[in-house]
C-alpha atoms as a PDB file:
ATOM      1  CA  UNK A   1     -28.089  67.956 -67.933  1.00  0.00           C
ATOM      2  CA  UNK A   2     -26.349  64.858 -66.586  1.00  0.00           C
ATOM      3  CA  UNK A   3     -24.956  66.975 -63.870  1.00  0.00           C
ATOM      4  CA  UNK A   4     -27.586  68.824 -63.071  1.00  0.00           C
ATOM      5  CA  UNK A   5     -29.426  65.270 -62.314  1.00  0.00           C
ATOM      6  CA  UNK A   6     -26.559  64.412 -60.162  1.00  0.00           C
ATOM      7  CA  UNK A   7     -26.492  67.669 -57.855  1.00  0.00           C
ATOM      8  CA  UNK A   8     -29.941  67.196 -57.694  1.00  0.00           C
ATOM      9  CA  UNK A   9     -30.344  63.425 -56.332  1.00  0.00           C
ATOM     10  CA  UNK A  10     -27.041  64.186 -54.404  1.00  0.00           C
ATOM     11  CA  UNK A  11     -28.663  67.048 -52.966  1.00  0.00           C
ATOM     12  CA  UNK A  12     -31.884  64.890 -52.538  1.00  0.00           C
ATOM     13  CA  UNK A  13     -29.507  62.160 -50.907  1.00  0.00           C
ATOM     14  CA  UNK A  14     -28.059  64.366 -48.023  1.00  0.00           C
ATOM     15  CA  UNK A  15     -31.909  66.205 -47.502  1.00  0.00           C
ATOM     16  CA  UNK A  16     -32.954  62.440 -46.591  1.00  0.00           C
ATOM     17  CA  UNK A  17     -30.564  61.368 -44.748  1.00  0.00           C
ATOM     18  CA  UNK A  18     -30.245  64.522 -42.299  1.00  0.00           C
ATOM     19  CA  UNK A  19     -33.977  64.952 -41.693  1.00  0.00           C
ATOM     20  CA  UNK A  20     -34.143  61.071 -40.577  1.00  0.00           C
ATOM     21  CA  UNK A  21     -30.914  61.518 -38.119  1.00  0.00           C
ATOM     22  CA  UNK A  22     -32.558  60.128 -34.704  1.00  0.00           C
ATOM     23  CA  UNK A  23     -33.242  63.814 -32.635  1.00  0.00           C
ATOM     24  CA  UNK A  24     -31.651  63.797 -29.468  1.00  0.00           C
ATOM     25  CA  UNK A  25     -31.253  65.928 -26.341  1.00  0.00           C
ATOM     26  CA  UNK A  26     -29.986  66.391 -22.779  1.00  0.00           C
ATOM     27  CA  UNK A  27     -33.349  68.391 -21.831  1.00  0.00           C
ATOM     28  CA  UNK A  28     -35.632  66.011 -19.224  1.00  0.00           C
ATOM     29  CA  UNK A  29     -39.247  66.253 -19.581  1.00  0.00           C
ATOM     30  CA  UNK A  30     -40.854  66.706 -16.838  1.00  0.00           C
ATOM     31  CA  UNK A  31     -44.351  65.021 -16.587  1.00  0.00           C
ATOM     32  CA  UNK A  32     -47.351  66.632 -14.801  1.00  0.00           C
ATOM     33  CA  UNK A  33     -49.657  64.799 -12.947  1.00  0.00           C
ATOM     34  CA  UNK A  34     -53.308  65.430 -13.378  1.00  0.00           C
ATOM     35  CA  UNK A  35     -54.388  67.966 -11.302  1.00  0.00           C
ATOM     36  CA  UNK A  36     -56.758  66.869  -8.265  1.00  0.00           C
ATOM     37  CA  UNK A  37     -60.074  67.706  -9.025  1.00  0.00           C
ATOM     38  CA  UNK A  38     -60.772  70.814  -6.520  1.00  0.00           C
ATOM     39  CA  UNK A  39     -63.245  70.910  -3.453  1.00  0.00           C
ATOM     40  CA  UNK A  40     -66.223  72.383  -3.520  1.00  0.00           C
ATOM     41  CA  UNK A  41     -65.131  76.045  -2.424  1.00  0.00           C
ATOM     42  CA  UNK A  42     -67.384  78.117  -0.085  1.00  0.00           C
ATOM     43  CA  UNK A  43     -68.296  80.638  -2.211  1.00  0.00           C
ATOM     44  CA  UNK A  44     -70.162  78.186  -4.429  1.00  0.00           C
ATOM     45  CA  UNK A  45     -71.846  76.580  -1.483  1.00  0.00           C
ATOM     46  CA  UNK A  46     -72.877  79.995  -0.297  1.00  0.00           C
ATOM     47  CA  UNK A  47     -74.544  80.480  -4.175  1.00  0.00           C
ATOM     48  CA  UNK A  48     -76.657  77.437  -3.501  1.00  0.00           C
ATOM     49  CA  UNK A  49     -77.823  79.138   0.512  1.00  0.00           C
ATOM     50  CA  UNK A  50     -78.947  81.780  -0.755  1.00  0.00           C
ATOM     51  CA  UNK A  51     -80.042  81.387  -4.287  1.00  0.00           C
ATOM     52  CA  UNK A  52     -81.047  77.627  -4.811  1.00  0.00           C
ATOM     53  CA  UNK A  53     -84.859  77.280  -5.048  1.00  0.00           C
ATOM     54  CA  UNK A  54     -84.983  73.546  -5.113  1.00  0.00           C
ATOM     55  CA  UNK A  55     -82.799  70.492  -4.827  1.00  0.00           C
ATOM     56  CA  UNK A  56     -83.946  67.153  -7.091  1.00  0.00           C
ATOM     57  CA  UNK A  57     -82.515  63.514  -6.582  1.00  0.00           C
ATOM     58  CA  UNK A  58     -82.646  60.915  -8.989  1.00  0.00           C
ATOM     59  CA  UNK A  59     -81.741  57.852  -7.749  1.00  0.00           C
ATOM     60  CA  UNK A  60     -80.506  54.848  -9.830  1.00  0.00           C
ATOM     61  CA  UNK A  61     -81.870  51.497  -8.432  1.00  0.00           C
ATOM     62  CA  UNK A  62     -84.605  52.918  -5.528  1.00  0.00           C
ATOM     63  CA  UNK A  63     -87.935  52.842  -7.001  1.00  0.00           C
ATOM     64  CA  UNK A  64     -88.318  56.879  -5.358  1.00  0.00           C
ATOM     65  CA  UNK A  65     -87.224  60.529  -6.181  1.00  0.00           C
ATOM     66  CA  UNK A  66     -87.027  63.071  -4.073  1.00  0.00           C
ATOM     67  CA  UNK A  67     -87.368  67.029  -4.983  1.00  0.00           C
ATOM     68  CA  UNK A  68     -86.731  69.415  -1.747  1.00  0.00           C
ATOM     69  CA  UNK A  69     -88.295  73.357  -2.012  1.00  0.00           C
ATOM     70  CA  UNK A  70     -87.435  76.071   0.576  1.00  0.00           C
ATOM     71  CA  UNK A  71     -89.948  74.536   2.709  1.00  0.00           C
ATOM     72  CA  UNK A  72     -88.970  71.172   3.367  1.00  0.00           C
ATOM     73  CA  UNK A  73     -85.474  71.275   4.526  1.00  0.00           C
ATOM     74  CA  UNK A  74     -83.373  72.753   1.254  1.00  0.00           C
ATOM     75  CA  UNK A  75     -80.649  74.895   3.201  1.00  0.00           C
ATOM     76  CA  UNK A  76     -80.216  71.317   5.477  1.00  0.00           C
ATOM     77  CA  UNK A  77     -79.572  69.347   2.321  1.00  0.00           C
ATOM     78  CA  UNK A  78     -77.585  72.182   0.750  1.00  0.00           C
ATOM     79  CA  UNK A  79     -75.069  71.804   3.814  1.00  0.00           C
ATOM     80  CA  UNK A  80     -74.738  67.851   3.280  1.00  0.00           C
ATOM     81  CA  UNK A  81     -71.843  68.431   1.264  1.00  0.00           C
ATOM     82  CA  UNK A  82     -68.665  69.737   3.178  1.00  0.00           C
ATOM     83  CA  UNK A  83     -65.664  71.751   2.047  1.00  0.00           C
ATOM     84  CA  UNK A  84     -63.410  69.140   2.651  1.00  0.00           C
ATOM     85  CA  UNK A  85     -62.270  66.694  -0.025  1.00  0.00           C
ATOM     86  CA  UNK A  86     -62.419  63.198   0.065  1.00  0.00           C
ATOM     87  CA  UNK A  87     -59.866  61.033   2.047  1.00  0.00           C
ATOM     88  CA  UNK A  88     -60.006  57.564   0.586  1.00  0.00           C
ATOM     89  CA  UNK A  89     -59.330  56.611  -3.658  1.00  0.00           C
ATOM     90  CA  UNK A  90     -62.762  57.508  -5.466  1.00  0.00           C
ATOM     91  CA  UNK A  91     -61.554  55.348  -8.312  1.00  0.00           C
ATOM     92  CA  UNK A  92     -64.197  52.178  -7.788  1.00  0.00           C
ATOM     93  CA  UNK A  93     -66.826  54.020  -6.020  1.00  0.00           C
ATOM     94  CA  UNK A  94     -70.735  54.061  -7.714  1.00  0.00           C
ATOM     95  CA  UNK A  95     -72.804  56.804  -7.793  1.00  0.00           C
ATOM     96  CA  UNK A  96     -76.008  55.873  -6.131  1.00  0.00           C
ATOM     97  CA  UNK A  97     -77.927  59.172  -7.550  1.00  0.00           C
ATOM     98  CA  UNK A  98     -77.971  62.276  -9.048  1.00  0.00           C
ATOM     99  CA  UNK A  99     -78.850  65.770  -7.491  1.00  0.00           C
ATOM    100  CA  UNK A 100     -79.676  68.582  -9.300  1.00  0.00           C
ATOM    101  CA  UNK A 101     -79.634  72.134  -7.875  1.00  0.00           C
ATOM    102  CA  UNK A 102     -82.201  74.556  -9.139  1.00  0.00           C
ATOM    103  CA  UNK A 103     -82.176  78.244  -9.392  1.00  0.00           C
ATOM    104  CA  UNK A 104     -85.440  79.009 -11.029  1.00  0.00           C
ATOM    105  CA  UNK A 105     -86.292  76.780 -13.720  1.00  0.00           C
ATOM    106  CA  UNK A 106     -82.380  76.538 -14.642  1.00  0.00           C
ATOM    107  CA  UNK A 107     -80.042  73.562 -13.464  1.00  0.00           C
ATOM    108  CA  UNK A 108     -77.213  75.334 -11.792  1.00  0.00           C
ATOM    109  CA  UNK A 109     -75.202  72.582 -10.231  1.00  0.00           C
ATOM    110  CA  UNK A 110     -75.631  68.846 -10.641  1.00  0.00           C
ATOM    111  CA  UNK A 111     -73.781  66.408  -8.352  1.00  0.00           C
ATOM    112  CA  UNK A 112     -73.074  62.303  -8.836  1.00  0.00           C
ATOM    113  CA  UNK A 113     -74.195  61.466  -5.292  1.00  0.00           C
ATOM    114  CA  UNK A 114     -71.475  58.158  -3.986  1.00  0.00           C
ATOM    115  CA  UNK A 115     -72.364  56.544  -1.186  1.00  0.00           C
ATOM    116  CA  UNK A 116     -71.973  53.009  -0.046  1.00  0.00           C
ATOM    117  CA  UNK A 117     -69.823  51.543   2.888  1.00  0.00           C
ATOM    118  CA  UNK A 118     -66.669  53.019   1.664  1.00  0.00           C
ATOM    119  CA  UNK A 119     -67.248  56.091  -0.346  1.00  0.00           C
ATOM    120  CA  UNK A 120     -69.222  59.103   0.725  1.00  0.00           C
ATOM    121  CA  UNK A 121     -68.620  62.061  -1.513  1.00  0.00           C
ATOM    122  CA  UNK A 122     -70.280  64.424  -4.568  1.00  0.00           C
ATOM    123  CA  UNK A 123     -69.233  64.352  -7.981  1.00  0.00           C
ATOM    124  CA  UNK A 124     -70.473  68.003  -8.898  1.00  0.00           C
ATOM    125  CA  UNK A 125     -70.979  69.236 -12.281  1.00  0.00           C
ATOM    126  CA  UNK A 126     -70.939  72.365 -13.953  1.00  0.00           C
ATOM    127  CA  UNK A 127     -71.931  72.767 -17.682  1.00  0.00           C
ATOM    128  CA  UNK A 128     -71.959  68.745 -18.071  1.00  0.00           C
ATOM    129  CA  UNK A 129     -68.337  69.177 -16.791  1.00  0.00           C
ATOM    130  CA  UNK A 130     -66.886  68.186 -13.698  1.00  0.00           C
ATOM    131  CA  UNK A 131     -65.774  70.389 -11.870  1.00  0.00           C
ATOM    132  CA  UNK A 132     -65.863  69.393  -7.849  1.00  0.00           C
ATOM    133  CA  UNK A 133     -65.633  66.822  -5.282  1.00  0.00           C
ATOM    134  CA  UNK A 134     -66.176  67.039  -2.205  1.00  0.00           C
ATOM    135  CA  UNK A 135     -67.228  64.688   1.317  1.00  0.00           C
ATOM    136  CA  UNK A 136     -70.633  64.134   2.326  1.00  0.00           C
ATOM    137  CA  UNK A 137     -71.426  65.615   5.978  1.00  0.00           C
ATOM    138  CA  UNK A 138     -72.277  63.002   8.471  1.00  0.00           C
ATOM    139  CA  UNK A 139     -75.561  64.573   8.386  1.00  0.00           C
ATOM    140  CA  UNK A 140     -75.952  63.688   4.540  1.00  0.00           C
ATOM    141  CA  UNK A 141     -74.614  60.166   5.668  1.00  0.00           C
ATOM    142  CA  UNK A 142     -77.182  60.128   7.664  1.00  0.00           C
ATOM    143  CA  UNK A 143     -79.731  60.936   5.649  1.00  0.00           C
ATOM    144  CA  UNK A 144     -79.092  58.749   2.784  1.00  0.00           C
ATOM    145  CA  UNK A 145     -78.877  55.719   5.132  1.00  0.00           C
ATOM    146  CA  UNK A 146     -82.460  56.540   6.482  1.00  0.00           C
ATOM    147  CA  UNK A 147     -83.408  57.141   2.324  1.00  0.00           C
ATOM    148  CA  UNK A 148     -81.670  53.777   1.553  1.00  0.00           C
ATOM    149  CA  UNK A 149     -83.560  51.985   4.638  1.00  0.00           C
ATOM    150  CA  UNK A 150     -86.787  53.667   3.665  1.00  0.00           C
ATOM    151  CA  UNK A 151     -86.947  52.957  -0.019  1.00  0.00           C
ATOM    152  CA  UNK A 152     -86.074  49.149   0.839  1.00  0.00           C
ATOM    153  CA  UNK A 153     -89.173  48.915   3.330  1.00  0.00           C
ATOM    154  CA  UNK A 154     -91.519  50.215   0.636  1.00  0.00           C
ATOM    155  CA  UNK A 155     -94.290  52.485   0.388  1.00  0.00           C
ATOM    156  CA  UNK A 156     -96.341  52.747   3.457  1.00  0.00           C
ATOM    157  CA  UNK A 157     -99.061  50.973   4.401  1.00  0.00           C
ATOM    158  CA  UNK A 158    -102.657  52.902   3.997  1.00  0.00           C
END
């Protein structure tokens, strides 16, 4: 039995010290960089033209939200977002508000709306995911500016 124990913790011995050998290789790894988070595409924007039945904003520190219907402008606001991405690092930009895009009674689309002096674009998410970015239009710059200037004035006088 004695050598029987000894082949055993010999074999043991040698199973240890193989399996803990440092691995090493000549192969490089190659590391990806995250992929950039894709523009709106037209197709999408196109959806929201001709299906969208209302766009809501609900913005963070403005005492006002705004809900546009087919009426009042939607295919205009609908366009405030261009197929172009950003040019600048979105990194320390704040959102200022969210949009939500309605088909029905169903969220199809929500967007992170930042705009301030140096950022200008839409977060947009699908499924609680994000899934776009794109530039606001100067006509959305625009817009929000006259929002911003609005809100700050205060309700108007009756």
């Amino acid at each position: 039995m004695a050598l029987y124990s000894r082949v055993f913790v010999f074999l043991l011995f040698l199973a240890v010290f193989t399996e803990c050998k440092p691995y090493t290789t000549n192969q490089t790894v190659e590391i990806k960089p995250i992929a950039a988070i894709p523009v709106l595409p037209e197709h999408e924007l196109k959806n929201l033209v001709f299906n969208c039945t209302s766009v809501d904003y609900i913005f963070k520190e403005l005492p006002i939200s705004i809900s546009f219907g087919k009426e009042e402008g939607l295919e205009t606001n609908i366009f405030f977002a261009s197929l172009e991405a950003p040019q600048y690092e979105t990194k320390g930009c704040k959102s200022i508000a969210r949009k939500i895009y309605n088909i029905g009674t169903e969220i199809y689309l929500e967007a992170e709306v930042f705009f301030d002096a140096n950022c200008h674009h839409y977060d947009f998410y699908k499924n609680g995911k994000l899934t776009y970015r794109s530039q606001i239009t100067q006509q959305g710059i625009n817009f929000y500016n006259n929002v911003i200037a609005q809100a700050k004035q205060g309700p108007p006088s009756q």
